[in-house]
Protein backbone atom coordinates (compact mmCIF):
# COMPACT_ATOMS: atom_id res chain seq x y z
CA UNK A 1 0.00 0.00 0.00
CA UNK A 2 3.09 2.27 1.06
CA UNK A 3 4.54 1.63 -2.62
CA UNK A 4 1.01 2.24 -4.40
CA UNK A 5 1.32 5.77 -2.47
CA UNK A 6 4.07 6.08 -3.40
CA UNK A 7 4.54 5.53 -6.48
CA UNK A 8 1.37 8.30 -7.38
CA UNK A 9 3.35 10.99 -5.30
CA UNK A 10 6.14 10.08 -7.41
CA UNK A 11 3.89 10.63 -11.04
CA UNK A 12 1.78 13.67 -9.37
CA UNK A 13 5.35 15.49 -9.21
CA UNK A 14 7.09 14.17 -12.04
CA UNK A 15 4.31 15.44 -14.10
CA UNK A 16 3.83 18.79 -12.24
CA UNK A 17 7.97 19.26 -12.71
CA UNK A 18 7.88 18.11 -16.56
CA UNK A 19 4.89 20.68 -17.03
CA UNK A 20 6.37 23.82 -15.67
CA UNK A 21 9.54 22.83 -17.68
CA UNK A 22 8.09 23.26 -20.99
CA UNK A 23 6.59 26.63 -20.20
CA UNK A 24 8.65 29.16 -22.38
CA UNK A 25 9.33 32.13 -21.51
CA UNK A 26 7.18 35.14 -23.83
CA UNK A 27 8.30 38.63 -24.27
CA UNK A 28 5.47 41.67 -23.80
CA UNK A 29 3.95 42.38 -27.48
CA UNK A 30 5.13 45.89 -26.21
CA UNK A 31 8.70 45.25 -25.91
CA UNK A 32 8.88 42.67 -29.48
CA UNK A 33 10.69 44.87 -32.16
CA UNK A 34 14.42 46.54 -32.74
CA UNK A 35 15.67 49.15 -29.94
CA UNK A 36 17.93 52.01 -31.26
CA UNK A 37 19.31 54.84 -29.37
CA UNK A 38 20.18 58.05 -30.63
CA UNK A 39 23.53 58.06 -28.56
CA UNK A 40 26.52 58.42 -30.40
CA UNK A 41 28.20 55.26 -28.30
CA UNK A 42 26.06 53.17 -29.60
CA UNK A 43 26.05 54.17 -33.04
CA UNK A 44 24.76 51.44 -35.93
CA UNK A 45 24.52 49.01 -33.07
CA UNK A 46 21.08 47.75 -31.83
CA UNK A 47 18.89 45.11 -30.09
CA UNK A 48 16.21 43.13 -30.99
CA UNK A 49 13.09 41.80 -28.86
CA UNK A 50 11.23 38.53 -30.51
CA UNK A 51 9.07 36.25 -28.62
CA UNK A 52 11.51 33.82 -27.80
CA UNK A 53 14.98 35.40 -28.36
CA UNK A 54 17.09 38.53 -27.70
CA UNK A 55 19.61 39.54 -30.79
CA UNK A 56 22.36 42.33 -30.32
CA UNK A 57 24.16 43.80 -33.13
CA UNK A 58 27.58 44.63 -31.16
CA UNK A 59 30.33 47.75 -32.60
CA UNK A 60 31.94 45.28 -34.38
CA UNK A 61 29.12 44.41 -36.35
CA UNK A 62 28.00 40.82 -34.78
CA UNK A 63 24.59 39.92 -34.38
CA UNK A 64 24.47 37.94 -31.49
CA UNK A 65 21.37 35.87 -30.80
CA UNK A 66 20.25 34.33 -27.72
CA UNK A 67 17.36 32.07 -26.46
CA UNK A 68 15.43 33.35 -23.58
CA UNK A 69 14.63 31.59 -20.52
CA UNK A 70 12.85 33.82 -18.40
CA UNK A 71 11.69 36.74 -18.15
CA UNK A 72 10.40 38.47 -14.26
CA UNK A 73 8.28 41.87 -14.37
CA UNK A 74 8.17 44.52 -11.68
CA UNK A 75 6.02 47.46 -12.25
CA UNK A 76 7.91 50.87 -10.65
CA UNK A 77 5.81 52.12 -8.27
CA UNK A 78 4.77 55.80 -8.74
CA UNK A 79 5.65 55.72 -12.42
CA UNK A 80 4.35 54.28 -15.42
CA UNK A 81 7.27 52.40 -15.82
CA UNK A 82 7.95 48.38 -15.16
CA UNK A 83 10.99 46.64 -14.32
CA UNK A 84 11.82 43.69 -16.87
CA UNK A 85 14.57 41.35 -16.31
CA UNK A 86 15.26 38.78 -18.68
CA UNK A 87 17.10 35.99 -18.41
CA UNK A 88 19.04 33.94 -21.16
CA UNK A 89 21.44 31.79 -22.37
CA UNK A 90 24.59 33.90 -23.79
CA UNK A 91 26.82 32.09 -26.75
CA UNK A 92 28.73 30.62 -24.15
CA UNK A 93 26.07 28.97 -22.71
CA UNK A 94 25.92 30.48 -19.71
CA UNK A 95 23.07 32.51 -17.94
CA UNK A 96 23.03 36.12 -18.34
CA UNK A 97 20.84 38.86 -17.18
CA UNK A 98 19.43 41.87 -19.31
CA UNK A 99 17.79 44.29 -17.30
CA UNK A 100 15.30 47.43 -18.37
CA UNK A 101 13.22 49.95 -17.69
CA UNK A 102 10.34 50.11 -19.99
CA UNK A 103 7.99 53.44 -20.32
CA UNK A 104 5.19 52.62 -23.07
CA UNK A 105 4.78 56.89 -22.96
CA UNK A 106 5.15 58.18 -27.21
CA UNK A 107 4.83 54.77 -28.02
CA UNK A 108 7.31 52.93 -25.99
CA UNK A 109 11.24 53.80 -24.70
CA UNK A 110 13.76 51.38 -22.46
CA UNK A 111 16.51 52.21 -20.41
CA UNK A 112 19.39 49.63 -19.50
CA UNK A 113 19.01 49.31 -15.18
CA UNK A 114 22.94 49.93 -15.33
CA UNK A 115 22.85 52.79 -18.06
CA UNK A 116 19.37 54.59 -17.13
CA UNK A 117 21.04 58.22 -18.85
CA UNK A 118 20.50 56.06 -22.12
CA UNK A 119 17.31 55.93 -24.10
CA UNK A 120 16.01 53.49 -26.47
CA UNK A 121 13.14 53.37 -28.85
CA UNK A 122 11.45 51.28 -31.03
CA UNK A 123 12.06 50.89 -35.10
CA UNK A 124 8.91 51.79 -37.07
CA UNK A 125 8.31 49.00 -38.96
């Protein structure tokens, strides 16, 4: 009887685990699109939002895609601005962190959390 109990533990868990693994993480329709910035540092450089995946064109040129994994939101309080850090997988496989400031005020501008004096808006498609 012990084992029988067991044993459906066991499945209720393994199943509950294996389902909240294959939940992907699913970037804000607001923030999908390419982010430029008017600063001269950053000239012809860029990053892109998709669904799944967050590209950045580096100074040299690269375009450097990565898969994301997760993605936590914090909205700022006494501003219309929310917190969004997202997690993913850099080319060396390892985690990495991306975090922004997004404003959806004259139709949407981020700030880097460690560069705030920067800001980014979206392409027009």
């Amino acid at each position: 009887m012990k084992s029988k109990r067991l044993f459906v533990v066991l499945s209720i868990l393994i199943i509950a685990f294996t389902h909240g693994c294959g939940k992907k993480a699913a970037v804000p329709d607001e923030l999908v699109g390419t982010w430029k910035t008017m600063d001269l540092k950053y000239k012809d450089t860029f990053f892109e939002l998709t669904k799944d995946k967050i590209i950045f064109k580096t100074l040299k040129g690269d375009l450097n895609a990565s898969t994301i994994k997760k993605i936590k939101v914090k909205k700022v309080p006494d501003t219309d601005e929310t917190l969004y850090t997202i997690i993913y997988v850099d080319l060396e496989g390892m985690e990495a962190v991306f975090s922004i400031y997004f404003n959806p005020k004259d139709g949407g501008e981020i700030r880097f959390q460690n560069q705030p004096e920067i800001t980014w808006t979206k392409e027009k498609d």
